[in-house]
Protein backbone atom coordinates (compact mmCIF):
# COMPACT_ATOMS: atom_id res chain seq x y z
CA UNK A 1 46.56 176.28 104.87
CA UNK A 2 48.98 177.35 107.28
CA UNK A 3 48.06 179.33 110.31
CA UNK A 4 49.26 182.69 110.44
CA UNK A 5 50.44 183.83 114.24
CA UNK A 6 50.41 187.47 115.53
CA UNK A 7 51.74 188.85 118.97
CA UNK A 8 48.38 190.06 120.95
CA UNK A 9 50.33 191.68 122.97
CA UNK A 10 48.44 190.28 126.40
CA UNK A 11 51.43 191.37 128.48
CA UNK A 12 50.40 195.49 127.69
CA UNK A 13 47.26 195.15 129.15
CA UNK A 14 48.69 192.90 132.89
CA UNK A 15 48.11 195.06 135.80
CA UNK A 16 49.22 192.29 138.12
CA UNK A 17 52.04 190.05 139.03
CA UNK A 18 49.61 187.32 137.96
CA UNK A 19 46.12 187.72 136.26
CA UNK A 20 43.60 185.40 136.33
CA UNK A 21 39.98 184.31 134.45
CA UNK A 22 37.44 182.41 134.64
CA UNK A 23 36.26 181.61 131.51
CA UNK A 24 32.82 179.92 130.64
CA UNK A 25 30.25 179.89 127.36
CA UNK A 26 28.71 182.44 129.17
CA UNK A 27 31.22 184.52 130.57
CA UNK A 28 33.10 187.64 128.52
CA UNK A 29 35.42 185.16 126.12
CA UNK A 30 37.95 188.37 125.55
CA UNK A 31 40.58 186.48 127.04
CA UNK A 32 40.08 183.01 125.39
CA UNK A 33 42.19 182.52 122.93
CA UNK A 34 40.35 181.59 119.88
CA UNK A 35 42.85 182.26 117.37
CA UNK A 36 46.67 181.46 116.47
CA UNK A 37 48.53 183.49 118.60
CA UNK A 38 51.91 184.07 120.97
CA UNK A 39 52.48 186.92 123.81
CA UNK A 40 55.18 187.79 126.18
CA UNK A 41 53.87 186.48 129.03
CA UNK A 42 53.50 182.89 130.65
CA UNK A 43 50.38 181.43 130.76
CA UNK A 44 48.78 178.70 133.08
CA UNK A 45 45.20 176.76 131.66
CA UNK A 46 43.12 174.99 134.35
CA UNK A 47 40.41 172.99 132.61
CA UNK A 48 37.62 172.71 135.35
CA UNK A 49 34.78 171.74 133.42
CA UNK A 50 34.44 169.98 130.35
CA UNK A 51 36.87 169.23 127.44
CA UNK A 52 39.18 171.76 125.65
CA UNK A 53 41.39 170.83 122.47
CA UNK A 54 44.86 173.24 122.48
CA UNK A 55 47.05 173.61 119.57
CA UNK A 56 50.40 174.69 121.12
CA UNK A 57 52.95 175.03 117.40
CA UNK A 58 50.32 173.58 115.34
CA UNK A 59 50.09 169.95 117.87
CA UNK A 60 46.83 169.25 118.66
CA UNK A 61 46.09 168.57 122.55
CA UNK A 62 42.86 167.11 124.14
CA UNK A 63 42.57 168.04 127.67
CA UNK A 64 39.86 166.78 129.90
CA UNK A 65 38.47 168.10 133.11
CA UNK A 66 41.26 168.44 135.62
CA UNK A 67 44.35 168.86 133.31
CA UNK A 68 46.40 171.53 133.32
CA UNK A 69 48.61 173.51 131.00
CA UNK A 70 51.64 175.75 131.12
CA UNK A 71 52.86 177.34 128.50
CA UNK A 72 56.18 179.59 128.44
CA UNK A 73 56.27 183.18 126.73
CA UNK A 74 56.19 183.63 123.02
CA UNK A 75 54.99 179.84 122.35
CA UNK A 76 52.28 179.97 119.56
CA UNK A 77 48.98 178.57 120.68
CA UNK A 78 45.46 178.58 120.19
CA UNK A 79 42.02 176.88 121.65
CA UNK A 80 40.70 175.23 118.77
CA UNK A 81 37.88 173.77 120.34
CA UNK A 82 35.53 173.62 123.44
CA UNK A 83 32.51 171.01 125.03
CA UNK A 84 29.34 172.39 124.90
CA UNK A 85 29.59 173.04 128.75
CA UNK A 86 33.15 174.43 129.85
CA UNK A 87 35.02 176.20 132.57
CA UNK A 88 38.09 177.19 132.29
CA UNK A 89 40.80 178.83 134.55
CA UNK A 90 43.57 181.13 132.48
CA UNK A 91 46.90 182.71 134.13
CA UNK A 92 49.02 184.84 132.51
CA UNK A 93 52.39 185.94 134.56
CA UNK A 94 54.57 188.81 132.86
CA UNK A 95 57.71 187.23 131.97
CA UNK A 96 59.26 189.54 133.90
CA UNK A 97 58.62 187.39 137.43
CA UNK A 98 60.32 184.38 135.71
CA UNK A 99 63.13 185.66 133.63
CA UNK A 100 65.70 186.92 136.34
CA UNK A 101 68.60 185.11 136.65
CA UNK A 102 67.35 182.52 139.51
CA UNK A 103 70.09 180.01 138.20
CA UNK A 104 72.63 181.78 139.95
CA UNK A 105 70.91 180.89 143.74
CA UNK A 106 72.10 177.33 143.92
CA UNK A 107 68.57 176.43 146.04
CA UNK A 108 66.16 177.64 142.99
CA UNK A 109 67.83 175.10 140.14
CA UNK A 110 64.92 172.57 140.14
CA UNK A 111 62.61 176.03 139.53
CA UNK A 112 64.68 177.34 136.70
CA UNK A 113 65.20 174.65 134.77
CA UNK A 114 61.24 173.93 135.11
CA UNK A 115 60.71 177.59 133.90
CA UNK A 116 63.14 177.17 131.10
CA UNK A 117 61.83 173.55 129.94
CA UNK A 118 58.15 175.19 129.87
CA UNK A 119 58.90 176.11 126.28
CA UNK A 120 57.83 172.51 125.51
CA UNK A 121 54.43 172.94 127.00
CA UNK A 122 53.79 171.06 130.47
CA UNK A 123 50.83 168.96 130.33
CA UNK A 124 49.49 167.99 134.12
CA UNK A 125 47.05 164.98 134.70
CA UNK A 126 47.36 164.47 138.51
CA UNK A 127 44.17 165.01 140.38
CA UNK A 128 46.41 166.21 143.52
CA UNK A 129 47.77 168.64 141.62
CA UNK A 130 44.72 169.76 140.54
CA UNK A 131 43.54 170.55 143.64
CA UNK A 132 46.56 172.14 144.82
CA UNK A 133 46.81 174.39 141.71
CA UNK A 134 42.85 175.07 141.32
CA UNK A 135 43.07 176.38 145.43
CA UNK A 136 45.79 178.63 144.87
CA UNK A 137 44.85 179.97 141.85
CA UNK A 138 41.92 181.25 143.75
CA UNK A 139 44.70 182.80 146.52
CA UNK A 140 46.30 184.49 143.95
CA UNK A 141 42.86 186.20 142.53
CA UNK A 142 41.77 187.19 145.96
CA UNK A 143 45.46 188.78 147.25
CA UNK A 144 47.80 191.80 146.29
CA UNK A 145 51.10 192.65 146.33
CA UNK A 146 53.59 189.83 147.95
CA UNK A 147 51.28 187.82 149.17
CA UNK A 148 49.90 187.46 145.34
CA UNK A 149 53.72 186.62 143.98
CA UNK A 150 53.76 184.75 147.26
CA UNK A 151 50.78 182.32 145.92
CA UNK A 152 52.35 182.06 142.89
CA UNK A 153 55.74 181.19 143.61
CA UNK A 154 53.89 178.62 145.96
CA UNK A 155 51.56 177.23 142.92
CA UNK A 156 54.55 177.02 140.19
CA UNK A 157 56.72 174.98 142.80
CA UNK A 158 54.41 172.67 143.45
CA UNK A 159 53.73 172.30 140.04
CA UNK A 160 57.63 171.35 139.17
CA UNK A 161 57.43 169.08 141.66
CA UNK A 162 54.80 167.37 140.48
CA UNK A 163 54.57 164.25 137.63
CA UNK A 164 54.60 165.78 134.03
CA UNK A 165 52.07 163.78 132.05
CA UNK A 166 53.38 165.08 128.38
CA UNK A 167 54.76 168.12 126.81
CA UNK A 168 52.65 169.44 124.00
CA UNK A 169 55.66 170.29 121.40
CA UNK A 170 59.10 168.91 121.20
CA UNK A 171 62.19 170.76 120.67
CA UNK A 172 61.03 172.79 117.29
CA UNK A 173 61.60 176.41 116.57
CA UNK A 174 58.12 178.66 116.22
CA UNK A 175 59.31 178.42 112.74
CA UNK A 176 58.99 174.41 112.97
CA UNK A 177 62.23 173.69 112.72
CA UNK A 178 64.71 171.31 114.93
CA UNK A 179 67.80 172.25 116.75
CA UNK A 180 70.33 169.98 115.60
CA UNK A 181 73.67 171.83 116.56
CA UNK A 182 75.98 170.23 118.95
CA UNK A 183 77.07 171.86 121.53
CA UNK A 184 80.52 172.13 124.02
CA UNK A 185 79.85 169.41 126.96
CA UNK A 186 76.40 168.15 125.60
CA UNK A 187 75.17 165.52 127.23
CA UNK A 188 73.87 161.55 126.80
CA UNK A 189 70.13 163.09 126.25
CA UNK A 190 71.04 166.00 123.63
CA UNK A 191 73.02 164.06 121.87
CA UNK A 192 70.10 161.51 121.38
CA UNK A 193 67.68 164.67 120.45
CA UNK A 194 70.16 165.42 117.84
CA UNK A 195 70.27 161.89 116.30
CA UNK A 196 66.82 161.62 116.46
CA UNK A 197 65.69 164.88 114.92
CA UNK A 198 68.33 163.72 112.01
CA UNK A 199 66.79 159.83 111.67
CA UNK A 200 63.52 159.63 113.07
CA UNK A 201 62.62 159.09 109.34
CA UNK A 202 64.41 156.13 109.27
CA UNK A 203 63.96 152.74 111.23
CA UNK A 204 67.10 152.59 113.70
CA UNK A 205 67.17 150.66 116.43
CA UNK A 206 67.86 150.82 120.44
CA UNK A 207 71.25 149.67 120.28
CA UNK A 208 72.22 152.07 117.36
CA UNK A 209 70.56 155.11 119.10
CA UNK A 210 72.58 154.32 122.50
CA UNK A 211 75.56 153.72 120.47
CA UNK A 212 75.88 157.35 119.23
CA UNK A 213 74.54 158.72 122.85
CA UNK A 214 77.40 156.71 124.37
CA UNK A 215 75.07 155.51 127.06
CA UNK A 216 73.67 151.69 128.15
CA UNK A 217 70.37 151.32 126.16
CA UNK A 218 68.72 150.55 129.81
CA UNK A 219 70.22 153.81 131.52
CA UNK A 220 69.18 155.51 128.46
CA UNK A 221 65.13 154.84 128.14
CA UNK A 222 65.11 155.16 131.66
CA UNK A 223 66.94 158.73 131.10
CA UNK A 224 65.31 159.67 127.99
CA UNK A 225 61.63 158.91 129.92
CA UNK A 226 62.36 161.32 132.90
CA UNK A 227 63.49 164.07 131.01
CA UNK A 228 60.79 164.01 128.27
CA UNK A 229 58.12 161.74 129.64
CA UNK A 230 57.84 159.95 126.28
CA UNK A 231 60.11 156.61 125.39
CA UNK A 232 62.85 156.55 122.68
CA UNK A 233 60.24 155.37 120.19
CA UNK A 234 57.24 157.37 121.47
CA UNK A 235 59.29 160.13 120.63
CA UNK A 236 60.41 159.18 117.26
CA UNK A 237 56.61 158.28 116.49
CA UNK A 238 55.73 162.18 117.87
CA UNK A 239 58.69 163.46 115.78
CA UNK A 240 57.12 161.99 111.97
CA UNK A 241 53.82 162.86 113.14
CA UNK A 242 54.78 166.37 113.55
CA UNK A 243 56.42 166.52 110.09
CA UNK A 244 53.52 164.86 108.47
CA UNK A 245 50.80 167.83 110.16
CA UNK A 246 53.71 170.52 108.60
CA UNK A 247 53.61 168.84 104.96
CA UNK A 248 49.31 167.97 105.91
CA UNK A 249 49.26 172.29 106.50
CA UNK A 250 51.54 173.41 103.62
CA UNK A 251 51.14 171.26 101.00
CA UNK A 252 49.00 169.30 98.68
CA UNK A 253 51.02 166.08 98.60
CA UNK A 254 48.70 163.01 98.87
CA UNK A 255 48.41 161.45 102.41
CA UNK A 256 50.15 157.87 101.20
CA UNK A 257 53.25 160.08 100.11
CA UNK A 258 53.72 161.88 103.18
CA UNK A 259 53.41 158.78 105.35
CA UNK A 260 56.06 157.74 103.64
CA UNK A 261 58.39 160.72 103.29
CA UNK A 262 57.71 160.55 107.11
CA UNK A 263 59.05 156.68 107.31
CA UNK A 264 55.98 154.59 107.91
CA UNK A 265 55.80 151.69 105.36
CA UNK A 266 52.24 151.61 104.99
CA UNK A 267 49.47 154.26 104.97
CA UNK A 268 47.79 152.22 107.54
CA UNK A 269 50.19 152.30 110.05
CA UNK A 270 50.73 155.79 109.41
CA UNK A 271 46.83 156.71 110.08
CA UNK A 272 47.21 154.32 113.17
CA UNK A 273 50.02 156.31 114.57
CA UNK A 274 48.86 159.60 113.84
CA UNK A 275 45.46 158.83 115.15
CA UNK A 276 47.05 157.97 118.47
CA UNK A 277 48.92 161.30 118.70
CA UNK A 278 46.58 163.81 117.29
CA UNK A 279 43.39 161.84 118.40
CA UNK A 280 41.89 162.35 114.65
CA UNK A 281 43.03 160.95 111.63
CA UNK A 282 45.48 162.67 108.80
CA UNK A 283 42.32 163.88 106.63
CA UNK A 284 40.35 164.99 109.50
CA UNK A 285 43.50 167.29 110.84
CA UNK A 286 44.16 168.32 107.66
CA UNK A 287 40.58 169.56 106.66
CA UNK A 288 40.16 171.43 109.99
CA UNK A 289 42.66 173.78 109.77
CA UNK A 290 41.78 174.36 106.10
């Protein structure tokens, strides 16, 4: 049942430092991407019209009219699903224009780590943003040369300025795997990543998960919500729903046993919580990507 992903190689065929398409039910749909795929090149999703549903590392995303996606190179994804009426604005950038080593120019670390962090998927809600992003999206079609890369820079700092609404993956591999290694000089917030990824299938509590970050429980939510924009327990919930769509895609264990093997107590609570993450239930995700 699982997805297979294959490199479409979008980044061959970029003649610019930043292409951009509309894209409506009308329109030529060559560059909509209607099946599993990654490519070496950034990509930026402007939903003008309508309602889109993105699977970004086989999580599910509904976007509305006004949201806006960014995706970082090589990150599987797919549109899975469009409104009747649509319009929809799609970047790609070569990763070349983003991966030079900008962390060594003290001024551009907010920028790079907002570059490097878009391997989680940034997921925009804010209707100034919107309108920021939609207006110079439209710079960036209409100019050449600098003052296209100029446009660009411009849209992508605004952008990591502005208020991340969600991410749509965690911290898997393509391969849906964690990282769980420690690391020389971690800090408060990888080490709770690490303890979570190992016990999200169990029920620990605040004071237990603080304990091993070796942080106040306070400093820590308030820490944990900036960096991922999810709570402690937000992001445990996100973590077993993400196991249960890998076992719902490769396997034919019943739905009541991989609630469990996930750590919810009851299948009810289970369809609850994945219903509020996926927006459709266990059987319904697991009979469309059949």
């Amino acid at each position: 049942m699982r997805k297979e992903i294959f490199n479409d190689r979008t980044e061959d065929g970029i003649r610019h430092v930043a292409d951009v398409h509309v894209i409506t039910p009308d329109s030529d749909k060559e560059n909509l991407p209607n099946s599993y795929h990654y490519h070496n090149c950034f990509e930026i999703l402007i939903v003008l019209r309508g309602e889109v549903r993105i699977m970004a590392n086989y999580m599910l995303k509904e976007l509305s009219e006004g949201s806006i996606v960014m995706l970082r190179n090589n990150l599987p994804h797919e549109i899975v699903g469009c409104s009747e009426t649509y319009r929809v604005v799609i970047i790609h950038i070569p990763q070349i224009i983003l991966l030079w080593d900008m962390d060594r120019i003290p001024e551009l670390c907010r920028e790079h780590t907002f570059v490097k962090n878009s391997r989680f998927g940034y997921l925009f809600t804010s209707p100034v943003l919107y309108r920021k992003v939609l207006t110079l999206s439209r710079k960036i079609a209409a100019e050449e040369g600098f003052m296209r890369i100029s446009y660009l820079y411009k849209m992508l700092h605004i952008m990591s300025e502005g208020e991340i609404a969600g991410h749509l993956v965690e911290n898997w591999d393509t391969d849906g795997t964690p990282h769980l290694k420690s690391k020389p000089g971690e800090n408060s917030i990888d080490r709770t990543f690490r303890y979570l990824y190992e016990h999200y299938t169990e029920d620990r509590t605040l004071d237990e998960i603080a304990d091993y970050a070796n942080q106040n429980k306070t400093a820590l939510c308030r820490a944990f919500k900036k960096a991922t924009g999810y709570s402690v327990f937000q992001f445990i919930n996100r973590l077993r729903v993400e196991r249960a769509c890998k076992l719902l895609r490769n396997t034919d264990e019943s739905i009541t046993s991989i609630a469990c093997k996930v750590g919810y107590n009851t299948f009810s609570h289970f369809n609850t919580q994945f219903h509020s993450v996926m927006g459709i239930s266990p059987s319904e995700y697991r009979k469309e990507i059949e």
